[in-house]
Protein backbone atom coordinates (compact mmCIF):
# COMPACT_ATOMS: atom_id res chain seq x y z
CA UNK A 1 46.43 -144.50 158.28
CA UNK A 2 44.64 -145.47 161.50
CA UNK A 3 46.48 -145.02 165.01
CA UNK A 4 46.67 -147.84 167.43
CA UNK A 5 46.19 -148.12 170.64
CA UNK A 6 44.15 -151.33 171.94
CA UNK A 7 46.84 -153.31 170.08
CA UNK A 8 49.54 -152.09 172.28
CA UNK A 9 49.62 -154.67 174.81
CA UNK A 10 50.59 -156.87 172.23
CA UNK A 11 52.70 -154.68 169.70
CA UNK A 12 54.86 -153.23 173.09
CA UNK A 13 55.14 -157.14 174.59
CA UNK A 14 55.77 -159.19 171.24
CA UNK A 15 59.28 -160.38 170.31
CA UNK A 16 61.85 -163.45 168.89
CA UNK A 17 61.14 -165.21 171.80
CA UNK A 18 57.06 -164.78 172.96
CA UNK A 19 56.05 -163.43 169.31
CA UNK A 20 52.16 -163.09 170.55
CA UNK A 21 51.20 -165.41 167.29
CA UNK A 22 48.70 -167.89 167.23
CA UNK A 23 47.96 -170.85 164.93
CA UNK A 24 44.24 -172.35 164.44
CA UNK A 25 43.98 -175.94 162.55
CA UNK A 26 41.39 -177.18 161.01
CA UNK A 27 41.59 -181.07 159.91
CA UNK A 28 39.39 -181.40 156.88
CA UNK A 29 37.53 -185.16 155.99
CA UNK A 30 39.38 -184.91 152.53
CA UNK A 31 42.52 -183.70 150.85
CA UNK A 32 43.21 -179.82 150.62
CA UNK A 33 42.15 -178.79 147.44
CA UNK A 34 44.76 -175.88 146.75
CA UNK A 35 42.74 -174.07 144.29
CA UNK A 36 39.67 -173.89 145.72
CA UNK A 37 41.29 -172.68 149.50
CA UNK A 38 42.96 -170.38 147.43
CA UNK A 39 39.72 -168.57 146.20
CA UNK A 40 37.88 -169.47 149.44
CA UNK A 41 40.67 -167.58 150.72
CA UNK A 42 40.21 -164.57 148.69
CA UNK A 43 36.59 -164.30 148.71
CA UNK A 44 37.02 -164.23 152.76
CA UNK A 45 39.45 -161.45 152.40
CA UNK A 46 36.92 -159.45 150.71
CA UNK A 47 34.21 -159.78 154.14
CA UNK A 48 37.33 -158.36 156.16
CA UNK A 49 38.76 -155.40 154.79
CA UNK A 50 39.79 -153.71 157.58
CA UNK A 51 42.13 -156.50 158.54
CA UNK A 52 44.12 -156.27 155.40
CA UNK A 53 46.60 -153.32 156.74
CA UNK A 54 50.39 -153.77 157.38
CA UNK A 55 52.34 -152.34 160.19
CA UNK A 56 53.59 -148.51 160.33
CA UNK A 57 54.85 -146.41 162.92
CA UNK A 58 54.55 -142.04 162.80
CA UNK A 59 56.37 -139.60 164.76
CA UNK A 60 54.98 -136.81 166.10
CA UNK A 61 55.92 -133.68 166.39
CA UNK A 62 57.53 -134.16 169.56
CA UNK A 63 59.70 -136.62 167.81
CA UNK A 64 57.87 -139.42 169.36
CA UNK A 65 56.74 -142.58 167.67
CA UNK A 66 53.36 -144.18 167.77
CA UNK A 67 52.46 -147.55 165.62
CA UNK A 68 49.70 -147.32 163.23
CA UNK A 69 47.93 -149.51 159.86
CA UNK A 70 48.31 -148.64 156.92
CA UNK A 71 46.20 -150.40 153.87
CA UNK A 72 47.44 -153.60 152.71
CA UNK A 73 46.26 -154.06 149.00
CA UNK A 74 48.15 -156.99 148.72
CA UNK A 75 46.21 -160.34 149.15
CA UNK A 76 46.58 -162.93 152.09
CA UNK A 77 49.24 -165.22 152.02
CA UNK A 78 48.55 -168.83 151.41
CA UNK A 79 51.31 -171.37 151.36
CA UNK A 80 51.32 -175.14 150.73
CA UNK A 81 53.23 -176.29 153.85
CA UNK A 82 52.90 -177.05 157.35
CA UNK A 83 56.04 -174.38 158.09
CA UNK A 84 54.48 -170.77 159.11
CA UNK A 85 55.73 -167.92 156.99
CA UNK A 86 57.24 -164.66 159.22
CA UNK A 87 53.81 -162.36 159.61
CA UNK A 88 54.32 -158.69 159.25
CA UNK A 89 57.10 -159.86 156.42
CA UNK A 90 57.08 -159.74 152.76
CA UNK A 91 56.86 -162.93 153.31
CA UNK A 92 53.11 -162.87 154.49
CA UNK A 93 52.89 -160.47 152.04
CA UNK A 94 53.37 -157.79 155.01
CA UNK A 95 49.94 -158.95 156.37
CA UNK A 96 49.47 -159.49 160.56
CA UNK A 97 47.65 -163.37 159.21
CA UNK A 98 48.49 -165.54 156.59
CA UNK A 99 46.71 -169.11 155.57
CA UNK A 100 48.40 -172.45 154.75
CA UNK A 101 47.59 -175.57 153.57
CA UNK A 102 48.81 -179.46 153.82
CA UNK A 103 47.76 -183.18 153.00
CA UNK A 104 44.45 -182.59 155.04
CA UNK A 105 44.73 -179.70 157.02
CA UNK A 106 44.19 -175.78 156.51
CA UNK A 107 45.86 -173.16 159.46
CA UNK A 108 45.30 -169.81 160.23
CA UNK A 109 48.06 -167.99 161.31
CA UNK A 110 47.68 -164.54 163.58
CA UNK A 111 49.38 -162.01 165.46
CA UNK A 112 47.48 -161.08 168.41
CA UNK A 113 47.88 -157.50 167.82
CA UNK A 114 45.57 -157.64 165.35
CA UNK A 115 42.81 -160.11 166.10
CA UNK A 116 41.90 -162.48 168.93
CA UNK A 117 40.55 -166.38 168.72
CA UNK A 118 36.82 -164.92 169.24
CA UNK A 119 37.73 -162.96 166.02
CA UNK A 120 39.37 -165.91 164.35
CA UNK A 121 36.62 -168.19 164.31
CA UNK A 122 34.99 -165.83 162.57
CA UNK A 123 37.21 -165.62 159.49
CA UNK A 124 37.54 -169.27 159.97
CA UNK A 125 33.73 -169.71 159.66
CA UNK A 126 33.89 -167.49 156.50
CA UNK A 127 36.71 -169.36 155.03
CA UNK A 128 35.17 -172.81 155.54
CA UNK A 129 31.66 -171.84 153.69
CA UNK A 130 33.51 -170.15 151.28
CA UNK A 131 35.76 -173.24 150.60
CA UNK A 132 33.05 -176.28 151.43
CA UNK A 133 30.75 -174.31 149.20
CA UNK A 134 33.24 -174.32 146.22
CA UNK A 135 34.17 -177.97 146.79
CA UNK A 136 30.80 -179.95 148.72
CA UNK A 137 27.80 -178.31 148.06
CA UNK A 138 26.54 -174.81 145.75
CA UNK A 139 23.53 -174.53 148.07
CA UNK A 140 25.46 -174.73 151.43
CA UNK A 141 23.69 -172.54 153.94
CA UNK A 142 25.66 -169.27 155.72
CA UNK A 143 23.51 -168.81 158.15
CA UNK A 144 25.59 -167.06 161.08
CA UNK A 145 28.33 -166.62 158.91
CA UNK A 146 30.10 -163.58 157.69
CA UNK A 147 30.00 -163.70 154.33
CA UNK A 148 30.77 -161.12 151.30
CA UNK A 149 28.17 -158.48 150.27
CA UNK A 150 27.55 -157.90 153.96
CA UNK A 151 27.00 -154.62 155.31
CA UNK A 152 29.76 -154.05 157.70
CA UNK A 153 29.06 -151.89 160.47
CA UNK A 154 31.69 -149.70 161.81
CA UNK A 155 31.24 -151.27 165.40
CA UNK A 156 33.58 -153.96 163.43
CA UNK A 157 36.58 -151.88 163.55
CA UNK A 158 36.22 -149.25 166.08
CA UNK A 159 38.57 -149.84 168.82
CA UNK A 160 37.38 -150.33 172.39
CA UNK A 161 39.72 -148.56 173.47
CA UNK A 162 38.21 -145.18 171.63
CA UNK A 163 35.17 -145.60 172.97
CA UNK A 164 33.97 -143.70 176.12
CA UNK A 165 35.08 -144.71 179.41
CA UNK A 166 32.16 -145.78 182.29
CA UNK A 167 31.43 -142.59 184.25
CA UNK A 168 31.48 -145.08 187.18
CA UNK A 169 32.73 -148.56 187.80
CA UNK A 170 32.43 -150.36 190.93
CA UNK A 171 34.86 -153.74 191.04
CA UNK A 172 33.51 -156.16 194.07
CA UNK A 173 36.44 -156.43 196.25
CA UNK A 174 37.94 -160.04 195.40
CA UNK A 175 39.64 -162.35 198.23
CA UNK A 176 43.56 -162.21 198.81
CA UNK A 177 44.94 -164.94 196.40
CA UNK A 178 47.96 -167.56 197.94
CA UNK A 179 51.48 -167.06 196.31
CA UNK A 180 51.87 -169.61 193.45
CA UNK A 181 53.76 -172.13 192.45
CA UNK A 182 56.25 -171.16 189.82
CA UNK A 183 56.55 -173.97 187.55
CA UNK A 184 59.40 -171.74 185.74
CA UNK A 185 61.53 -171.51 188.61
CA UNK A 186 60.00 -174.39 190.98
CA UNK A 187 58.98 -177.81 188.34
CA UNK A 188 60.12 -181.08 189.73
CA UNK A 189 62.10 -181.59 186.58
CA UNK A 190 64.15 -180.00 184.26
CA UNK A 191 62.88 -177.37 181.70
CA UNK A 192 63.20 -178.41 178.11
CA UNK A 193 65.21 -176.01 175.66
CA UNK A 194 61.74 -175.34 173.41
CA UNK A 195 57.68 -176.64 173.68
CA UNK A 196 56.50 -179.22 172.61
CA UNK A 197 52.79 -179.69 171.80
CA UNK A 198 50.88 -182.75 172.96
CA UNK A 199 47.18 -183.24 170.99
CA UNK A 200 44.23 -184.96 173.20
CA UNK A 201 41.27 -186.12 171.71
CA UNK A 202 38.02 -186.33 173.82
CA UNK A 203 34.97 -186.65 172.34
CA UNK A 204 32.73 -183.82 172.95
CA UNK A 205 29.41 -186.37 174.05
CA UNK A 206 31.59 -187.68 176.52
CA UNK A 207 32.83 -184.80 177.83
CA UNK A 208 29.62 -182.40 178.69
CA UNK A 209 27.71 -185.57 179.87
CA UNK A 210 30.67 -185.67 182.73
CA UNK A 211 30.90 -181.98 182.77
CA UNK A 212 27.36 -181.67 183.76
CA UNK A 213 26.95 -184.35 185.74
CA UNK A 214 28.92 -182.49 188.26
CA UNK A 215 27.54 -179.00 187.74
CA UNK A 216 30.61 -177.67 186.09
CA UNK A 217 31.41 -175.95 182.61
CA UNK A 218 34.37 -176.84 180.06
CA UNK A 219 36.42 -173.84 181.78
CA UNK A 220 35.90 -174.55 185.15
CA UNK A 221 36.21 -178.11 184.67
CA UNK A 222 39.33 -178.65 183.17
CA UNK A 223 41.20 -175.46 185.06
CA UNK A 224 40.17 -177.20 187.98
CA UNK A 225 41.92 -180.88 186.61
CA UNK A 226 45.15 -178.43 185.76
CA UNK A 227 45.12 -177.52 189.13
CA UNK A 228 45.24 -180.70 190.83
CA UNK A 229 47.70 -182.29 188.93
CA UNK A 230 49.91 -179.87 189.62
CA UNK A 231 48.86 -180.05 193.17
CA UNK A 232 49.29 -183.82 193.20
CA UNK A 233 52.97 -182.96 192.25
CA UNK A 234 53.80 -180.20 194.39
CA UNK A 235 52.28 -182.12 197.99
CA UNK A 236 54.99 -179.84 200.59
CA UNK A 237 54.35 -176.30 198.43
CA UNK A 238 52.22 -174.30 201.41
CA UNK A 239 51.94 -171.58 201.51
CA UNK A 240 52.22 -171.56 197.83
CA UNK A 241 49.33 -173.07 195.52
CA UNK A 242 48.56 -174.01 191.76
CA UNK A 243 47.12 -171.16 189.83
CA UNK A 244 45.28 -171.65 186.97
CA UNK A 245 45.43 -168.24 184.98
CA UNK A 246 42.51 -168.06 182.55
CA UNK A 247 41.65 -166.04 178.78
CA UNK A 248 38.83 -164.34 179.38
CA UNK A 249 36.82 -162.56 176.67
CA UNK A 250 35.75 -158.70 177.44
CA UNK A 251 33.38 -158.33 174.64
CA UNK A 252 30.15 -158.71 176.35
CA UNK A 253 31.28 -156.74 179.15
CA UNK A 254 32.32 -153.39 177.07
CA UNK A 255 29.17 -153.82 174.83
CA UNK A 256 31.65 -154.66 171.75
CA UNK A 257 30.97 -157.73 170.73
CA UNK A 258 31.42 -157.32 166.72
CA UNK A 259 34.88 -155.53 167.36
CA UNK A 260 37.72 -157.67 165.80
CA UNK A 261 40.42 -156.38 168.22
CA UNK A 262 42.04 -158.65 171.19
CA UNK A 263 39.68 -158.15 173.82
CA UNK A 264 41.40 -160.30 176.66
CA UNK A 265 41.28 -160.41 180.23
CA UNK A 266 42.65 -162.76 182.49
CA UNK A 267 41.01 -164.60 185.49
CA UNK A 268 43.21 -166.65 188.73
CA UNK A 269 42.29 -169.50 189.95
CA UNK A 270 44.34 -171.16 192.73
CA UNK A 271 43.57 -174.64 194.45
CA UNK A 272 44.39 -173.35 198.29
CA UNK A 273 45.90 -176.04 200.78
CA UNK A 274 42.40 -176.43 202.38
CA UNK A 275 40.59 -176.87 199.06
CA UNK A 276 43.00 -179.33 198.05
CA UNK A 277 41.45 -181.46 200.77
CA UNK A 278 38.09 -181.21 199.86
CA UNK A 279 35.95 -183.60 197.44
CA UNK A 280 35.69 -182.97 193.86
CA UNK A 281 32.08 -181.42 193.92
CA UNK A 282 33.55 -179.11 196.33
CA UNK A 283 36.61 -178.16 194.02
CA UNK A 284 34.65 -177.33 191.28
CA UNK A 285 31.74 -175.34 193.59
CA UNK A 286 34.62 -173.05 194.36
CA UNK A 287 35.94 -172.49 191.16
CA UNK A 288 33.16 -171.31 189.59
CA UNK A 289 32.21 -169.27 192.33
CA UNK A 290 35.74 -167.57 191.61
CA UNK A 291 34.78 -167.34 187.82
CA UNK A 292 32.21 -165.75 188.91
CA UNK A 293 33.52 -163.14 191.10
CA UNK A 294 36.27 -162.35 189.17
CA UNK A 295 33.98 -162.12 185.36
CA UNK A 296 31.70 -159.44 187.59
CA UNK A 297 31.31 -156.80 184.88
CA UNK A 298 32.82 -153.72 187.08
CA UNK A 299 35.93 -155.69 188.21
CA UNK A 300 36.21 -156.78 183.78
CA UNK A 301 35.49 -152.76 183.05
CA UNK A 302 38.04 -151.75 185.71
CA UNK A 303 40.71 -154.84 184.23
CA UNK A 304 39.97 -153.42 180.77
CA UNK A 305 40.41 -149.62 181.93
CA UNK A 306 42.90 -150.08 184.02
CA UNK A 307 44.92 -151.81 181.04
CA UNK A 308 45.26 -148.90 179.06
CA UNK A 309 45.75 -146.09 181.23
CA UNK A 310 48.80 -148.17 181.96
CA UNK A 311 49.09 -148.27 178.37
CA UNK A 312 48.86 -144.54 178.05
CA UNK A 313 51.81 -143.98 180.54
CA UNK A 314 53.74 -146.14 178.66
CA UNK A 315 52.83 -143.92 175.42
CA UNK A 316 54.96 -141.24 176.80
CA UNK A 317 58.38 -142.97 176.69
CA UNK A 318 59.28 -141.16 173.10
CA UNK A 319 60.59 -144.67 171.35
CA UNK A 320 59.44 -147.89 170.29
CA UNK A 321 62.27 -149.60 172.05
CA UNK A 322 61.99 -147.91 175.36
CA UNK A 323 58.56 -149.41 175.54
CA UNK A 324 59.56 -152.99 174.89
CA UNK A 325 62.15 -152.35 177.66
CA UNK A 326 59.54 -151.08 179.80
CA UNK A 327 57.40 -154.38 179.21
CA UNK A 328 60.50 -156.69 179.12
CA UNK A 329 59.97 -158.19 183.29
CA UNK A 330 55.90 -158.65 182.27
CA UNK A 331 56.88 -162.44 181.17
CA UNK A 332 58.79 -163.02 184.46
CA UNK A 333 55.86 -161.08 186.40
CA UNK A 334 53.29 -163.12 184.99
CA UNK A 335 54.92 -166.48 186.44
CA UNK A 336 54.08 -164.78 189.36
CA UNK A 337 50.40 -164.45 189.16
CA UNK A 338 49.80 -168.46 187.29
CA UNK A 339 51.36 -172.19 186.98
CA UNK A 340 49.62 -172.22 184.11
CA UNK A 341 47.80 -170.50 181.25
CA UNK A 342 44.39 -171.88 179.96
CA UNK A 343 42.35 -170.75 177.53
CA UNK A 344 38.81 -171.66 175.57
CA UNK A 345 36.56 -169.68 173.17
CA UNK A 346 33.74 -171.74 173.48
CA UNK A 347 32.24 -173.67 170.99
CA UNK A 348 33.42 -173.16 167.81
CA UNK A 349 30.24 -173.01 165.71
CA UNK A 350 31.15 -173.37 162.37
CA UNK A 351 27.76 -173.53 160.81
CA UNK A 352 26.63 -176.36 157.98
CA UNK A 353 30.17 -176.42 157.26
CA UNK A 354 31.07 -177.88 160.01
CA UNK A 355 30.17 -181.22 158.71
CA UNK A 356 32.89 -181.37 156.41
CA UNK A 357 36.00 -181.24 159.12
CA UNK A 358 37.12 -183.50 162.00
CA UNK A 359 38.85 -181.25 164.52
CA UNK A 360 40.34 -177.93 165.19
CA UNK A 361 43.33 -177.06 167.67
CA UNK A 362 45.10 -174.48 168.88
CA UNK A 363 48.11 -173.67 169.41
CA UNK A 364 50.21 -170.65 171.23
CA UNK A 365 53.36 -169.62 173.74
CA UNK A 366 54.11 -167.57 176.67
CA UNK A 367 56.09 -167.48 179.47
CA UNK A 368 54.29 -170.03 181.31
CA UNK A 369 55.70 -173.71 181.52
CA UNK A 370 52.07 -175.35 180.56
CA UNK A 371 49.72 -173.91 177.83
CA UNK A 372 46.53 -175.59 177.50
CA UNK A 373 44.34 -174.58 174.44
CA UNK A 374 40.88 -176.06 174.09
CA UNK A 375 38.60 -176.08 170.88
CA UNK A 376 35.48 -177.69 170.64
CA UNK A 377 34.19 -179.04 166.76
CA UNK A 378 32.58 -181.52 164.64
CA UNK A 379 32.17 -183.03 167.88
CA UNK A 380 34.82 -183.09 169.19
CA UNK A 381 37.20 -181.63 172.21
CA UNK A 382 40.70 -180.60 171.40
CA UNK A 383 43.27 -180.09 173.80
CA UNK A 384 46.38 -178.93 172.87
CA UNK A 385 48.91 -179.47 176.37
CA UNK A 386 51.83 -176.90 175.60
CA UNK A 387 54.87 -177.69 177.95
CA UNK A 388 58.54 -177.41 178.38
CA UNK A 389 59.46 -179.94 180.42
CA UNK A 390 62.15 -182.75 180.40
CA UNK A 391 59.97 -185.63 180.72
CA UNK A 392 56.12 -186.16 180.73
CA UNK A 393 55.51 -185.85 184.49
CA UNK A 394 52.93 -182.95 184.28
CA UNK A 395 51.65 -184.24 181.24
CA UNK A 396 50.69 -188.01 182.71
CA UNK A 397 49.25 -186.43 186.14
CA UNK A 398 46.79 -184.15 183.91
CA UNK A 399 46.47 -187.38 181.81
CA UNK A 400 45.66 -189.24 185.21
CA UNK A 401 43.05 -186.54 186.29
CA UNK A 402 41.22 -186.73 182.87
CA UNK A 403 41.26 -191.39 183.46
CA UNK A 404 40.07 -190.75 187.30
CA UNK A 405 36.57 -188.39 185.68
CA UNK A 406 36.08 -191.84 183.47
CA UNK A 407 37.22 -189.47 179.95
CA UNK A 408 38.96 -191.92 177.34
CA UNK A 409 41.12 -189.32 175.53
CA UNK A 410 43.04 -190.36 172.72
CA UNK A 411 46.76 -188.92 171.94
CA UNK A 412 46.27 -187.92 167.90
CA UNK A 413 49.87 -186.19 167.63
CA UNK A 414 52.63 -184.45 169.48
CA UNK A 415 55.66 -182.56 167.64
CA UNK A 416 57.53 -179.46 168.48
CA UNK A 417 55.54 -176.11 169.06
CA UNK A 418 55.84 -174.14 166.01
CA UNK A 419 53.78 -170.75 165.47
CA UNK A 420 54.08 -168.26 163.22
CA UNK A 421 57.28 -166.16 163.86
CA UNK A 422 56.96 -161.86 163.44
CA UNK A 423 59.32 -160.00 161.72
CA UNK A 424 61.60 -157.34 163.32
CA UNK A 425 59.00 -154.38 163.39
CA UNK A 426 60.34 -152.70 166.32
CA UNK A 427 64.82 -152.28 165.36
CA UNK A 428 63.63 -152.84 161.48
CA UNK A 429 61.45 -149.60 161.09
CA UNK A 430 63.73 -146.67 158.76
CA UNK A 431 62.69 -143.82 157.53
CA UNK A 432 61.82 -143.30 153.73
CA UNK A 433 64.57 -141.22 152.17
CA UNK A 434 62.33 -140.16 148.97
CA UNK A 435 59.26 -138.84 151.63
CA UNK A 436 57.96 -135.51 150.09
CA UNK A 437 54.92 -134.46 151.99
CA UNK A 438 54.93 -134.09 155.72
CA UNK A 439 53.07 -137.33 156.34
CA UNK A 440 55.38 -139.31 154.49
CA UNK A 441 58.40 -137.50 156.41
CA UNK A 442 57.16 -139.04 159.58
CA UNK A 443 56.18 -142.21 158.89
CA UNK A 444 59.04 -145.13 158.49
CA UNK A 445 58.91 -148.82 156.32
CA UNK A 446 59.28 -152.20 157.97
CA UNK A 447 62.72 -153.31 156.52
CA UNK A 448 63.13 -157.44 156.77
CA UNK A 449 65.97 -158.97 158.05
């Protein structure tokens, strides 16, 4: 049994609605073959066995109730459809991930409890060698890959959040941000019932060639074409501006970089009236002098700190449920900080395997309107436009932005947002009646429903 407490922002936040899941896609050159994902699956759980635990929660003596993991001996889940199974569930085997497989493609399913996308491509990378070794080539190299019969170091699973805190951290004092525009409360057209997700194909040659040309990066780049489309929309909003809010990872900056826990921050990035006036080379200078500013290792220490103390005082409302209540206006609040969200790993780096797929996307929710994810393989940029809107408005303007920077992007797909769902572990938690020994009396079972 190992307590959590990194994985509360998540576990506290996650529900029907905003379930905190993520799916990853890889689109293979050939057919799925079931049998050998199947045992490239297995032989990847084996590199990762500290992420094969299920859900639990203990009481204390106090009577209150903190989650935990328990061992999961049971092996990931791997299904032969598109549809996600419930994570957490019987149905994934009570496992926070579970694999599928269809016509071409193979998906990762997580909850973000458990893992992040920096973690992710990890596991990906080990299940594609373990899978294009089985099915292309014996003698495919792993170099920079996971693989079984490593030694895994404990820095793998320790939680950040364990560690020892900076005896001193100094955050640069960052400039006043402008109010933004709500696209929740303020979009020029009506909000759909549910996302949809809308895939864009650039290729990657293309795309750093302009990228560098004007002295920008992926990030800063395409935040800053979010930001002016909405901008382009939203022409009488002053005082109020588009804010690009940003995934940013922490690892570097707490000196954890093999941990497999969601290490997350979150940058702002608003296009101001008197920016949106200024030339492109401009735009982009001033974005990446706010990345910069804002990625300042005290100001990340203090966001990461800061994070769980608030987590902490949470910890001390005695129930589960009080703490989701507690966290229930964060999705409101955070329409209040960003337009948008945006968010890119990097470069996937999928090692020799790599030459055996044709993309990878991503796909997520929150409580923003517009969800960009960006993945970057085989040579190609993915960009998956998450939005809940009536009609294509915000869609074509980004679409516009990405035509006006000479990118030819190609639409491969679009089709209703569908992640994996996570099953009731907060109301669905009983005790066991037959519990003997005093652990067992305090700990409870994840009942599906």
């Amino acid at each position: 049994m190992k307590r959590l407490y990194i994985e509360r922002f998540y576990l506290n936040r996650a529900d029907d609605e905003y379930p905190m899941t993520v799916r990853i896609i890889l689109q293979m050159k050939d057919d799925v073959d079931r049998h050998l994902f199947e045992e490239a699956v297995a032989a990847a759980q084996t590199r990762y066995p500290y992420l094969c635990v299920k859900l639990g929660v203990e009481r204390d003596a106090d009577g209150s109730e903190h989650y935990v993991y328990h061992d999961n001996p049971q092996p990931w889940k791997v299904t032969g459809c598109r549809q996600p199974v419930c994570l957490c569930s019987e149905e994934a085997n009570e496992h926070l991930m579970a694999f599928s497989w269809w016509d071409d493609c193979v998906a990762l399913d997580f909850f973000h409890a458990l893992i992040d996308g920096t973690a992710a491509y990890r596991i990906l990378k080990t299940l594609l060698y373990e899978y294009c070794r089985r099915r292309y080539d014996s003698e495919l190299d792993p170099a920079g890959v996971w693989v079984a019969g490593d030694i895994i170091d404990e820095a793998e699973w320790t939680d950040p959040a364990t560690l020892p805190r900076p005896t001193s951290i100094h955050p640069q004092q960052l400039p006043e941000r402008p109010k933004v525009i709500n696209l929740a409360t303020d979009a020029i057209v009506p909000l759909a019932d549910k996302k949809e997700v809308v895939q864009i194909r650039i290729s990657e040659e293309q795309m750093m060639k302009r990228v560098r040309a004007c002295g920008a990066t992926p990030t800063s780049f395409l935040t800053l074409l979010l930001a002016r489309a909405i901008a382009r929309l939203h022409p009488e909003s002053a005082p109020l501006a588009p804010t690009v809010t940003v995934a940013v990872d922490l690892r570097k900056t707490l000196g954890t970089t093999a941990a497999h826990h969601s290490q997350v921050g979150g940058l702002f990035l608003p296009l101001g009236q008197d920016m949106q006036q200024a030339d492109f080379d401009t735009q982009i200078a001033a974005f990446r002098k706010m990345i910069a500013e804002q990625t300042y290792p005290d100001n990340l220490q203090d966001y990461f700190w800061q994070t769980q103390d608030r987590m902490e005082r949470v910890e001390q409302l005695p129930t589960l449920q009080a703490r989701y209540q507690a966290f229930a206006p964060t999705n409101q609040l955070s329409q209040q900080y960003g337009s948008c969200m945006f968010s890119y790993v990097g470069k996937a780096g999928l090692g020799a395997a790599e030459q055996y797929i044709r993309e990878m996307r991503t796909e997520t929710d929150s409580a923003y309107m517009i969800v960009v994810e960006v993945s970057a393989a085989a040579g190609v940029f993915s960009i998956s436009f998450m939005q809940r809107f009536a009609t294509d408005v915000y869609l074509d303007t980004f679409l516009d932005e990405l035509h006006q920077q000479g990118l030819t992007y190609e639409i491969t797909d679009r089709h209703p947002l569908q992640i994996a769902p996570i099953a009731d572990y907060r109301g669905g938690w009983i005790k066991e009646p037959e519990a003997t020994d005093e652990e067992a009396k305090n700990e409870y079972t994840l009942i599906d429903r």
